[in-house]
C-alpha atoms as a PDB file:
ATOM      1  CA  UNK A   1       0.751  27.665 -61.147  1.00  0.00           C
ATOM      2  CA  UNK A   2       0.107  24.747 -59.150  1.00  0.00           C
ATOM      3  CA  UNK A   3      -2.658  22.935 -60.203  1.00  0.00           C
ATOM      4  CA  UNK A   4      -2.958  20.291 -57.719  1.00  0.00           C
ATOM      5  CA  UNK A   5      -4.458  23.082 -55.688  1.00  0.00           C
ATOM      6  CA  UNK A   6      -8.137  22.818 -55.502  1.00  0.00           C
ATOM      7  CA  UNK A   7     -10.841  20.160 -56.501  1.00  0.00           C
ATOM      8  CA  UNK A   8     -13.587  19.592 -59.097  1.00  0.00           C
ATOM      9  CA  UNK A   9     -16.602  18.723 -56.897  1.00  0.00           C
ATOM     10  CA  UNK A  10     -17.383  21.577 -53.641  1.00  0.00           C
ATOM     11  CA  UNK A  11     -20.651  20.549 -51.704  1.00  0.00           C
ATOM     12  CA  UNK A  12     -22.223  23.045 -49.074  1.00  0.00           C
ATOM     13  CA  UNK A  13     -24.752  21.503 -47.391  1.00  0.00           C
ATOM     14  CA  UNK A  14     -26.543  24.272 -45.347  1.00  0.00           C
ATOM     15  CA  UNK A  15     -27.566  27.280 -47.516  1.00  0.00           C
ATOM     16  CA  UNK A  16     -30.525  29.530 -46.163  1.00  0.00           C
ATOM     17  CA  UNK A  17     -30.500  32.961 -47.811  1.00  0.00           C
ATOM     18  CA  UNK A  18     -30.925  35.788 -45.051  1.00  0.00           C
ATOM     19  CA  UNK A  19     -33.380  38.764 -45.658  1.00  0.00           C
ATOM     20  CA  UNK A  20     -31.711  41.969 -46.486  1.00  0.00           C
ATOM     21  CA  UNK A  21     -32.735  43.786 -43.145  1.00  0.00           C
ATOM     22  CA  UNK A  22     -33.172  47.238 -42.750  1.00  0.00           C
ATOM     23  CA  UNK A  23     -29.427  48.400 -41.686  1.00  0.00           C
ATOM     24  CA  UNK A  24     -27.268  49.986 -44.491  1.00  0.00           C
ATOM     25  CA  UNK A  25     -24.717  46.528 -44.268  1.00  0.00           C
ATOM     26  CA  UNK A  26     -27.647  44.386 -46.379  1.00  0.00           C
ATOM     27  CA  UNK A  27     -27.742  40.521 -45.342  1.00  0.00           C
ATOM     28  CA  UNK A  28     -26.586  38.225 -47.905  1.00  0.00           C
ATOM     29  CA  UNK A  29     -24.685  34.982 -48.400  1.00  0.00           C
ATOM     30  CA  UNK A  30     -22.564  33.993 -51.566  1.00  0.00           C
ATOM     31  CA  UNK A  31     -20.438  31.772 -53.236  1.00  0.00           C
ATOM     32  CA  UNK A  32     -16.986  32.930 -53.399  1.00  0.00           C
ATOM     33  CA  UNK A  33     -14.575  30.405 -56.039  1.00  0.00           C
ATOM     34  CA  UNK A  34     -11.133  31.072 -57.233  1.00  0.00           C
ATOM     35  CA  UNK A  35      -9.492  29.805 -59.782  1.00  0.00           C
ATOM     36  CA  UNK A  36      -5.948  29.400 -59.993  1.00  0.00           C
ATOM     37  CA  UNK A  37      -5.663  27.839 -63.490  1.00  0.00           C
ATOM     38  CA  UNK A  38      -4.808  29.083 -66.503  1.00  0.00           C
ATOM     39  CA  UNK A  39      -7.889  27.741 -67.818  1.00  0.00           C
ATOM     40  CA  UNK A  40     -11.666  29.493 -67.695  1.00  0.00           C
ATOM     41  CA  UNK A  41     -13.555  27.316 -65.320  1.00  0.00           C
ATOM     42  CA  UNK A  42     -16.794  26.358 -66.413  1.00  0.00           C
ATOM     43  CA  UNK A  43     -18.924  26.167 -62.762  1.00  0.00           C
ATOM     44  CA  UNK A  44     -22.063  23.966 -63.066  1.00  0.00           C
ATOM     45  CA  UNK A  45     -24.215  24.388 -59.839  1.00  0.00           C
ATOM     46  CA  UNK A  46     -27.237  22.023 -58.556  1.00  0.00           C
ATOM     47  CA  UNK A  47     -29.341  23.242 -55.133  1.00  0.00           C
ATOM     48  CA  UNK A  48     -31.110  20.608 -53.673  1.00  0.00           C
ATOM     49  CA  UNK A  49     -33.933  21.805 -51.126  1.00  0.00           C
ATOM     50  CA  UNK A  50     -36.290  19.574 -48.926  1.00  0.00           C
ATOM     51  CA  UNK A  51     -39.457  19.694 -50.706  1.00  0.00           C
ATOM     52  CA  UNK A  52     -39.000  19.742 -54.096  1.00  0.00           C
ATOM     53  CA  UNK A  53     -36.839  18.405 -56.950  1.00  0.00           C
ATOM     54  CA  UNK A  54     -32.919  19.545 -57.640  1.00  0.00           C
ATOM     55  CA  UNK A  55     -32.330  22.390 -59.767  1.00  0.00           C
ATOM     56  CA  UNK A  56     -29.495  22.447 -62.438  1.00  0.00           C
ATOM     57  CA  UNK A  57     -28.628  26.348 -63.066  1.00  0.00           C
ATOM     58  CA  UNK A  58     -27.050  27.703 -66.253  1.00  0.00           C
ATOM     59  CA  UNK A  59     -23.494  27.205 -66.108  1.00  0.00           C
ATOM     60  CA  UNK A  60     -21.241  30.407 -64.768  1.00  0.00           C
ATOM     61  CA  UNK A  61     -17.752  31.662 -65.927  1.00  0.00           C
ATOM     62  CA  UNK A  62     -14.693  31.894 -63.631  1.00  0.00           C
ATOM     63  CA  UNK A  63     -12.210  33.448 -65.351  1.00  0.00           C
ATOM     64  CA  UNK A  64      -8.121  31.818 -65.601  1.00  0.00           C
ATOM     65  CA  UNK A  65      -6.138  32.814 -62.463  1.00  0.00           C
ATOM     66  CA  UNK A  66      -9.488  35.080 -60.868  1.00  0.00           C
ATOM     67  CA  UNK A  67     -11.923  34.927 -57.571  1.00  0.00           C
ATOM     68  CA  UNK A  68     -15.536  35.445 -58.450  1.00  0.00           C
ATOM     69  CA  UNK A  69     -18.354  36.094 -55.858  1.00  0.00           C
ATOM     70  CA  UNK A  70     -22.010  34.333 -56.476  1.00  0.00           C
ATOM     71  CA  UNK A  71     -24.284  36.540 -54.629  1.00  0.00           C
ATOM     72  CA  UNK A  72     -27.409  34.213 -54.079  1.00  0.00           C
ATOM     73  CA  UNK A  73     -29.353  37.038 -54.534  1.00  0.00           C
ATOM     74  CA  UNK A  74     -28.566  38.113 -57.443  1.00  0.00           C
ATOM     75  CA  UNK A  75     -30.306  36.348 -60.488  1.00  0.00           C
ATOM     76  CA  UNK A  76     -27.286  36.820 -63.213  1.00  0.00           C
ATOM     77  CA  UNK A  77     -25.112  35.292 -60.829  1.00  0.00           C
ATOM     78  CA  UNK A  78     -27.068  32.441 -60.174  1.00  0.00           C
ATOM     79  CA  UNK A  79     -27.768  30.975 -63.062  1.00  0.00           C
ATOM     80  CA  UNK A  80     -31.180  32.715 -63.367  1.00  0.00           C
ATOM     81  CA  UNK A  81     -32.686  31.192 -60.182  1.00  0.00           C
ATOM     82  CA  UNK A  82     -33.286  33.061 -56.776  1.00  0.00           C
ATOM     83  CA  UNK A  83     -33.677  31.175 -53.899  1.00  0.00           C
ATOM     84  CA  UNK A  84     -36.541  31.931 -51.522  1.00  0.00           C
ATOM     85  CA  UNK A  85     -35.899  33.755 -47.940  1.00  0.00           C
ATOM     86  CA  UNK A  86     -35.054  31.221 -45.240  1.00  0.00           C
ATOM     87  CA  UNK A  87     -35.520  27.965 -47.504  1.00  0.00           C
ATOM     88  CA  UNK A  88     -33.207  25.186 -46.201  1.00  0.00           C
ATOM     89  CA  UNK A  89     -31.222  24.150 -49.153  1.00  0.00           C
ATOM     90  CA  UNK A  90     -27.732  23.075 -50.524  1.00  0.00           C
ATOM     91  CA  UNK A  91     -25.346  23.569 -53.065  1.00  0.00           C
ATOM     92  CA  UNK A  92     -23.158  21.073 -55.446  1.00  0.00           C
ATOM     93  CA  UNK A  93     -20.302  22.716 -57.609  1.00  0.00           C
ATOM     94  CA  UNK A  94     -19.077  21.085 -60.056  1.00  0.00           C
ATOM     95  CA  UNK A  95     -15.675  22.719 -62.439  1.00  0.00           C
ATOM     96  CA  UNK A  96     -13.973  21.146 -65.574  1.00  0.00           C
ATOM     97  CA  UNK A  97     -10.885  22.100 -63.678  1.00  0.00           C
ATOM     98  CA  UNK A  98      -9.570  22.732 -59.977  1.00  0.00           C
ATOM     99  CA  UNK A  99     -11.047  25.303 -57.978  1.00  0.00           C
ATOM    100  CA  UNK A 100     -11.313  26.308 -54.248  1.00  0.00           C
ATOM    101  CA  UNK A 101     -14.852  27.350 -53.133  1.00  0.00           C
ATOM    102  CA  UNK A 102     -16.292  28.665 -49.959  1.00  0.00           C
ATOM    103  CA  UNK A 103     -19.298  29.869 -48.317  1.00  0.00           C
ATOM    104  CA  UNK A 104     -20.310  32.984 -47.096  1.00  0.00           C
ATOM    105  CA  UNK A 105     -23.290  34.450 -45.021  1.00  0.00           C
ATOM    106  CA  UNK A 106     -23.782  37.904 -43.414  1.00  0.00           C
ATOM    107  CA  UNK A 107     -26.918  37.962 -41.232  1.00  0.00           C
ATOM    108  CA  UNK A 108     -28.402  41.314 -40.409  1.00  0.00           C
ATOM    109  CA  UNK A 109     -31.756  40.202 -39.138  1.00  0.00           C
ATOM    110  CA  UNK A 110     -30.841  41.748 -35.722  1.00  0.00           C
ATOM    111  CA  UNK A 111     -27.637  43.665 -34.168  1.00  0.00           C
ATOM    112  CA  UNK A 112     -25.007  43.079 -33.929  1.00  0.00           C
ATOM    113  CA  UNK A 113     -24.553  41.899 -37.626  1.00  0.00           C
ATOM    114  CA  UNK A 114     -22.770  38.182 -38.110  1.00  0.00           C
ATOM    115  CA  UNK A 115     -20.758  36.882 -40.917  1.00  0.00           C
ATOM    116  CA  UNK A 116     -18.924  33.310 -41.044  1.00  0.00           C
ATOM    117  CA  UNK A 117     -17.655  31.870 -43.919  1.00  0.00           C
ATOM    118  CA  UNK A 118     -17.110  28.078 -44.251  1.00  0.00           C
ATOM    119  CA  UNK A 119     -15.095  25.664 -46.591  1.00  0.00           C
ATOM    120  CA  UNK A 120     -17.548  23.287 -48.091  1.00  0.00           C
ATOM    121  CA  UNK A 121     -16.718  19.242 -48.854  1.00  0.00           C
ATOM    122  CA  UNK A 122     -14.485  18.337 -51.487  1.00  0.00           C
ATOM    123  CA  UNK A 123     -14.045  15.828 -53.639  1.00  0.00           C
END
């Protein structure tokens, strides 16, 4: 496997977790990362908000040669930390080994739904 694929450092700089709404598709953004090593990646994540200090989560698990989806709402997945509804805030990843990382939000506030998806800054 190629593993000049990828990067060590992923920044997303505009993370706002959507409410769930009341529609059957639920609103929700996430983390999606894949690793394409043969190596576990060990994912250390920081958010950074506008009124308060950084938070350093408990690290997560990507498993060698897998994609694994961080659902910011769920609290396993992120480290044991939730994020408040519609607090501005940003995320730094940061691997022991190359991964690719991207954003993901599905907003079902109103109708019709959205989703994007974005590739964050790497370093």
């Amino acid at each position: 496997m190629n593993n000049d694929l990828g990067r060590k450092t992923w920044i997303f700089p505009d993370g706002d977790r959507p409410r769930e709404g009341d529609f059957p598709q639920k609103g929700h953004e996430s983390l999606i990362i894949l690793n394409m090593t043969e190596q576990d990646a060990e994912i250390h994540i920081t958010l950074f908000f506008t009124n308060k200090d950084p938070i350093r989560l408990r690290p997560v698990t990507v498993a060698a040669q897998r994609v694994r989806c961080l659902r910011t709402n769920n609290f396993d997945d992120m480290g044991g930390v939730i994020v408040d509804y519609a607090q501005q805030y940003a995320v730094r990843l940061d691997s022991n080994v190359e991964i690719v990382a991207q954003y993901g939000k599905l907003e079902t506030s109103d109708q019709p739904m959205a989703y994007y998806t974005v590739m964050g800054y790497c370093n």
